[in-house]
C-alpha atoms as a PDB file:
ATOM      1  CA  UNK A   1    -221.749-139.213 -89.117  1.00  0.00           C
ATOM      2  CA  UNK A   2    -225.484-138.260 -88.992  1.00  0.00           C
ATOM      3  CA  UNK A   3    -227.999-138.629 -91.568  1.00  0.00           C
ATOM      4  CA  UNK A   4    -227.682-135.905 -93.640  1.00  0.00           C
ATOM      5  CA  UNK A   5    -223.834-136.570 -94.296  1.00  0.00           C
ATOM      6  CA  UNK A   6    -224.627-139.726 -94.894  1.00  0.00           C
ATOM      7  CA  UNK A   7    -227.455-138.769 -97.474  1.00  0.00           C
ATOM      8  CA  UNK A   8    -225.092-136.591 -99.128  1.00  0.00           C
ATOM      9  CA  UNK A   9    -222.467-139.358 -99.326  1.00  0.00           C
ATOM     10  CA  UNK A  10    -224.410-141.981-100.487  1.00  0.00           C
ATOM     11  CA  UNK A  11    -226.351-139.549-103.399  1.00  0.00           C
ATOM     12  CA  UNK A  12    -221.958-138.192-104.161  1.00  0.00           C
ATOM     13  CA  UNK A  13    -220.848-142.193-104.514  1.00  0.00           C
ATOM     14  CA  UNK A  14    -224.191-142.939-106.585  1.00  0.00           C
ATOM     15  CA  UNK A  15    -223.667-139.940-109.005  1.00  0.00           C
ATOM     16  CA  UNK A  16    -220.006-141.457-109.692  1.00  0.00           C
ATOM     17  CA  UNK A  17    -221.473-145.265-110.002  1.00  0.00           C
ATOM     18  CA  UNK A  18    -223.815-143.892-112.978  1.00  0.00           C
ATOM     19  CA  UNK A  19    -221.228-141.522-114.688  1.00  0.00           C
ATOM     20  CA  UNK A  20    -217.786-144.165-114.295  1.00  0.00           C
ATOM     21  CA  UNK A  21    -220.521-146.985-114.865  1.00  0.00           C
ATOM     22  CA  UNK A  22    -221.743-145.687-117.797  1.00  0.00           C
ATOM     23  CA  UNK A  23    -218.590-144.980-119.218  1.00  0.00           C
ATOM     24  CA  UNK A  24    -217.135-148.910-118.644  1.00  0.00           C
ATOM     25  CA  UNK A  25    -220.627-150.191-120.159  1.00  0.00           C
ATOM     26  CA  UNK A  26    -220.285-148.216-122.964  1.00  0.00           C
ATOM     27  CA  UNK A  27    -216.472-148.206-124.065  1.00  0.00           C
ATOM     28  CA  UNK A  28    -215.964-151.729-122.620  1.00  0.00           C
ATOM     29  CA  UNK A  29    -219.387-153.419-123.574  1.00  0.00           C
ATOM     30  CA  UNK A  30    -221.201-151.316-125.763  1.00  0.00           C
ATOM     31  CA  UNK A  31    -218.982-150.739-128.499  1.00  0.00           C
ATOM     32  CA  UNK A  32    -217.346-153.841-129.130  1.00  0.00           C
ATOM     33  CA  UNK A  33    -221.200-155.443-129.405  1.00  0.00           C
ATOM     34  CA  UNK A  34    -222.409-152.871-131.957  1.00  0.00           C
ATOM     35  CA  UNK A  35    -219.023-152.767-133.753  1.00  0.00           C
ATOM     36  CA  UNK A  36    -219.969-155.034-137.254  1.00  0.00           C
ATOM     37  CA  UNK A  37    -223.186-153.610-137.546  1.00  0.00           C
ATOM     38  CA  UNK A  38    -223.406-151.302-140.499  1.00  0.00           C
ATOM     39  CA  UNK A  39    -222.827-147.396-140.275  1.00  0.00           C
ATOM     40  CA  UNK A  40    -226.428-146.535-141.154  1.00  0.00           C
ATOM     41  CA  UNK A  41    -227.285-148.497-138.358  1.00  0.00           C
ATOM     42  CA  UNK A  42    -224.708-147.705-135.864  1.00  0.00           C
ATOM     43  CA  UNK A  43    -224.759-143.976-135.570  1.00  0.00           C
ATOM     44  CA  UNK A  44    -228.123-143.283-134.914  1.00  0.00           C
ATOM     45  CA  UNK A  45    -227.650-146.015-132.205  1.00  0.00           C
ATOM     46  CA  UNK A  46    -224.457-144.097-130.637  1.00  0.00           C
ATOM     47  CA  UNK A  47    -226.877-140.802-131.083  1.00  0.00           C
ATOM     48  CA  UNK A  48    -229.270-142.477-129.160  1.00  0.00           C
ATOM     49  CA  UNK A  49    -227.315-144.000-126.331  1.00  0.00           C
ATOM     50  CA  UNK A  50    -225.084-141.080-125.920  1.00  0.00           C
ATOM     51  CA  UNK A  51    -228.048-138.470-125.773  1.00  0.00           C
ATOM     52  CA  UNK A  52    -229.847-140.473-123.080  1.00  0.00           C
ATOM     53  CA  UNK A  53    -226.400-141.172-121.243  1.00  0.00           C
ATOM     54  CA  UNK A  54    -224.733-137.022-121.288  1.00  0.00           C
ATOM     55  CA  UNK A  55    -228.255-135.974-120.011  1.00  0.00           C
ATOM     56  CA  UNK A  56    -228.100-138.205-116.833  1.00  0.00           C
ATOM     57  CA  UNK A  57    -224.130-137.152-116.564  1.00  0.00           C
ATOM     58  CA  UNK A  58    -225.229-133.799-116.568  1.00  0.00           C
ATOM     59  CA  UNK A  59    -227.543-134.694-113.436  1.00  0.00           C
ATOM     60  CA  UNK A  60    -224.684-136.415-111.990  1.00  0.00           C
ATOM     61  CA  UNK A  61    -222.344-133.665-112.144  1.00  0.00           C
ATOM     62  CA  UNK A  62    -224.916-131.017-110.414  1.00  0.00           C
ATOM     63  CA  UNK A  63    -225.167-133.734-107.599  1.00  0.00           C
ATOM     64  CA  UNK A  64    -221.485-134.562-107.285  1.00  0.00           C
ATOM     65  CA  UNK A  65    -220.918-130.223-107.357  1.00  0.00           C
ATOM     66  CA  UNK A  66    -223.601-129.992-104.756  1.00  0.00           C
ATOM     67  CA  UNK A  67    -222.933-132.972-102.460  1.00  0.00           C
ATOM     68  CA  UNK A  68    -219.497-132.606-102.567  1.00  0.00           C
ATOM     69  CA  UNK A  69    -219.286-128.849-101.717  1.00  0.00           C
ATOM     70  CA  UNK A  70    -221.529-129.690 -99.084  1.00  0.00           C
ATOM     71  CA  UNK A  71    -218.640-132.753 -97.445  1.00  0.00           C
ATOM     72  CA  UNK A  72    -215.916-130.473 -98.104  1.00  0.00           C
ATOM     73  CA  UNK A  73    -217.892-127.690 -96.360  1.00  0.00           C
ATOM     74  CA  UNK A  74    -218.643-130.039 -93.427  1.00  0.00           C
ATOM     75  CA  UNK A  75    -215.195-131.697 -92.973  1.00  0.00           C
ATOM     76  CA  UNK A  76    -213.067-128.335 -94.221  1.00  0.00           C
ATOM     77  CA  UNK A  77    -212.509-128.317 -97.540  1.00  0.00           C
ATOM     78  CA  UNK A  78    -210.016-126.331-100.044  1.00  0.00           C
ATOM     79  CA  UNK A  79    -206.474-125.889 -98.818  1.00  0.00           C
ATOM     80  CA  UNK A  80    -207.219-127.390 -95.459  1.00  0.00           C
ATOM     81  CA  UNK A  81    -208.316-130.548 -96.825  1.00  0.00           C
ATOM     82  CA  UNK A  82    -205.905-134.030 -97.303  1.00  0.00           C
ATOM     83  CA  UNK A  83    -204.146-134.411-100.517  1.00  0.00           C
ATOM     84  CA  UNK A  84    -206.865-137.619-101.544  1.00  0.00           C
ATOM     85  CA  UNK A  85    -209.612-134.466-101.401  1.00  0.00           C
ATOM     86  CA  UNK A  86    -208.048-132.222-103.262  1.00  0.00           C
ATOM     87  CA  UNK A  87    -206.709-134.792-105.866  1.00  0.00           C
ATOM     88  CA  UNK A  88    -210.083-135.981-106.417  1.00  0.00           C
ATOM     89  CA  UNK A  89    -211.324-132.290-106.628  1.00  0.00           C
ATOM     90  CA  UNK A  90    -209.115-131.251-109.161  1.00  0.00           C
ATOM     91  CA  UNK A  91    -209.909-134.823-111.438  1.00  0.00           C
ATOM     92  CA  UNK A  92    -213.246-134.307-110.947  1.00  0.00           C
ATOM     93  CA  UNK A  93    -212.947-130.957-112.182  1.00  0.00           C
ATOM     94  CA  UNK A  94    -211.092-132.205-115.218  1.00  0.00           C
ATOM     95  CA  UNK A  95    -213.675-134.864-115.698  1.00  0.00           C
ATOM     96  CA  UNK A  96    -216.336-132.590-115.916  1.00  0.00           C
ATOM     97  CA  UNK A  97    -214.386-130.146-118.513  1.00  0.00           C
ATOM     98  CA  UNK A  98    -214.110-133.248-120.488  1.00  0.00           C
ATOM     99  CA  UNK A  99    -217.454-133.690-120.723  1.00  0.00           C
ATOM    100  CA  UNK A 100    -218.205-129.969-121.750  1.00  0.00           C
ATOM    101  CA  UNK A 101    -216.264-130.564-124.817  1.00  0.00           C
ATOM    102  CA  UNK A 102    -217.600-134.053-125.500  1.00  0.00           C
ATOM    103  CA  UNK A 103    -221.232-132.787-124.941  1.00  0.00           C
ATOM    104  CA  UNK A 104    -220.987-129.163-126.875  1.00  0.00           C
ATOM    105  CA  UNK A 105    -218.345-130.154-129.294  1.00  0.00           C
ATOM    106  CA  UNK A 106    -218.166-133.667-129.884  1.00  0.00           C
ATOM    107  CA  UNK A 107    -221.813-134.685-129.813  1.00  0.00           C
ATOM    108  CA  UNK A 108    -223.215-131.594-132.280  1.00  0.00           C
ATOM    109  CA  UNK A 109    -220.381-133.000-135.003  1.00  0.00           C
ATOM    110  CA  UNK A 110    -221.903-136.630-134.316  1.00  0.00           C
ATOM    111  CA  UNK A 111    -225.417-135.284-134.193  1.00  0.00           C
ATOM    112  CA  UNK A 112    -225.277-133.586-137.515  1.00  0.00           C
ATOM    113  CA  UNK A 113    -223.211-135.900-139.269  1.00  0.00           C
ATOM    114  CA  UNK A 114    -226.116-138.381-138.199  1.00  0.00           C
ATOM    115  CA  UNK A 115    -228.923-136.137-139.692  1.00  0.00           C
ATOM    116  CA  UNK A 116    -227.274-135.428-143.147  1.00  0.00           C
ATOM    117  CA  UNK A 117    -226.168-139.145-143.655  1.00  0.00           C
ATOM    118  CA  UNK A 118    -222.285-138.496-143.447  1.00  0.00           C
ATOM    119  CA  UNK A 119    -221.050-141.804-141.863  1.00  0.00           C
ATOM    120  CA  UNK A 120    -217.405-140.654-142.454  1.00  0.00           C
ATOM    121  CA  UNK A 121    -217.664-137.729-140.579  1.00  0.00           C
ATOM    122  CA  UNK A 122    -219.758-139.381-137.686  1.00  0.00           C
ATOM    123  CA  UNK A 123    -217.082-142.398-137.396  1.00  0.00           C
ATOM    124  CA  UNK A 124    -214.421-139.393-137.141  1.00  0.00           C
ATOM    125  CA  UNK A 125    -216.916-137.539-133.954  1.00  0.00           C
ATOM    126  CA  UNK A 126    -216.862-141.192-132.175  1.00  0.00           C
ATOM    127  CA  UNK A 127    -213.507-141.785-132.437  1.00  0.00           C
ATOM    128  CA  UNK A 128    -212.854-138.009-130.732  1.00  0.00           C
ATOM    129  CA  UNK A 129    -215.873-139.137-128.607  1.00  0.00           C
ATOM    130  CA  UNK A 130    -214.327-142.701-128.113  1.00  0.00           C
ATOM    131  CA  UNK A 131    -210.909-140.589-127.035  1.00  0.00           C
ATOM    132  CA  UNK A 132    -212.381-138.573-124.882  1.00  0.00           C
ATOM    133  CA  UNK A 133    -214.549-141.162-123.034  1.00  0.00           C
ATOM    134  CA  UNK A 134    -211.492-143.229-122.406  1.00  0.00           C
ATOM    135  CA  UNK A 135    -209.438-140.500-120.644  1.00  0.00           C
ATOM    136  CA  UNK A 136    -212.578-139.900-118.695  1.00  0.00           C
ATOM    137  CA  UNK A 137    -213.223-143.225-117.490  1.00  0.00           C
ATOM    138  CA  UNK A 138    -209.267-143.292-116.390  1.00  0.00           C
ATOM    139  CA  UNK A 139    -209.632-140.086-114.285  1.00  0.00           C
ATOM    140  CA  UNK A 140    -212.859-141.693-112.779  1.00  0.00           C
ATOM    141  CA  UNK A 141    -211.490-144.463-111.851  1.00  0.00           C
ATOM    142  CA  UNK A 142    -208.145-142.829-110.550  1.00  0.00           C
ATOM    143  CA  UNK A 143    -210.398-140.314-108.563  1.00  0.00           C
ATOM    144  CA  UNK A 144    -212.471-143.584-107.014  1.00  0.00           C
ATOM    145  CA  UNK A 145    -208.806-144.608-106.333  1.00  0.00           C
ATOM    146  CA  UNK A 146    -208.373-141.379-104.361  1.00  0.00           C
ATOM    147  CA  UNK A 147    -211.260-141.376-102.293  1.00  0.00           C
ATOM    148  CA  UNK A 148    -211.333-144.902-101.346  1.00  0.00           C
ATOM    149  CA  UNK A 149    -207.359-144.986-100.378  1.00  0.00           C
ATOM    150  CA  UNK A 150    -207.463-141.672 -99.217  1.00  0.00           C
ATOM    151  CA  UNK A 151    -209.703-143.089 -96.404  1.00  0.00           C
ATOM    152  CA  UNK A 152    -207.358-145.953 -95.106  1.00  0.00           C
END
């Protein structure tokens, strides 16, 4: 490989670390921690975290689209690539339609149900968010699954 597939590589496998990373700290670490503290308290928390963590996604995804057009290009990607490639193309894809509806759905419900003091209706946006997260973090971790036993 020479440097610039490597580069490319290494900034593809980082961008997944942060987003499938992210997703275990929060669901798996996060959430049971900030569970008994009280609504008031909680949401603007969530608001907080999850504002901070869907702008770096949103980074990630433009450097998992760019770096990994840029592999496929290099080792011949679409129909001409093996089944691990295109299996953790079309997750990836799914991933990132997931988090269209999480971040332009999902998070304005949580966001204004936040601002006008409605801790009913901001419980019911992080349990879709909650949903939604978990599916995610399953297709990231079945599309790490791809890539890494697609290579043996």
């Amino acid at each position: 490989m020479n440097h610039v597939v490597e580069l490319a590589l290494f900034l593809h496998l980082l961008a997944v670390v942060v987003w499938v990373g992210g997703m275990f700290f929060a669901h798996l670490c996060l959430r049971p921690a900030v569970a008994d503290i009280a609504p008031q308290m909680r949401m603007p928390l969530w608001l907080g975290v999850l504002q901070r963590f869907f702008t770096w996604v949103a980074v990630c995804i433009g450097v998992i689209l760019i770096s990994g057009g840029f592999l496929m290009s290099r080792f011949g990607g679409g129909g001409q690539s093996p089944w691990p490639v295109q299996a953790m193309t079309g997750f990836g894809v799914m991933m990132m339609l997931i988090f269209g509806h999480l971040r332009f759905a999902l998070f304005p419900r949580l966001r204004r149900a936040v601002q006008a003091e409605k801790w009913q209706d901001g419980a019911k946006a992080l349990a879709g968010i909650r949903m939604m997260v978990t599916i995610n973090l399953v297709l990231g971790v079945c599309t790490i699954a791809f890539g890494v036993l697609g290579l043996v």
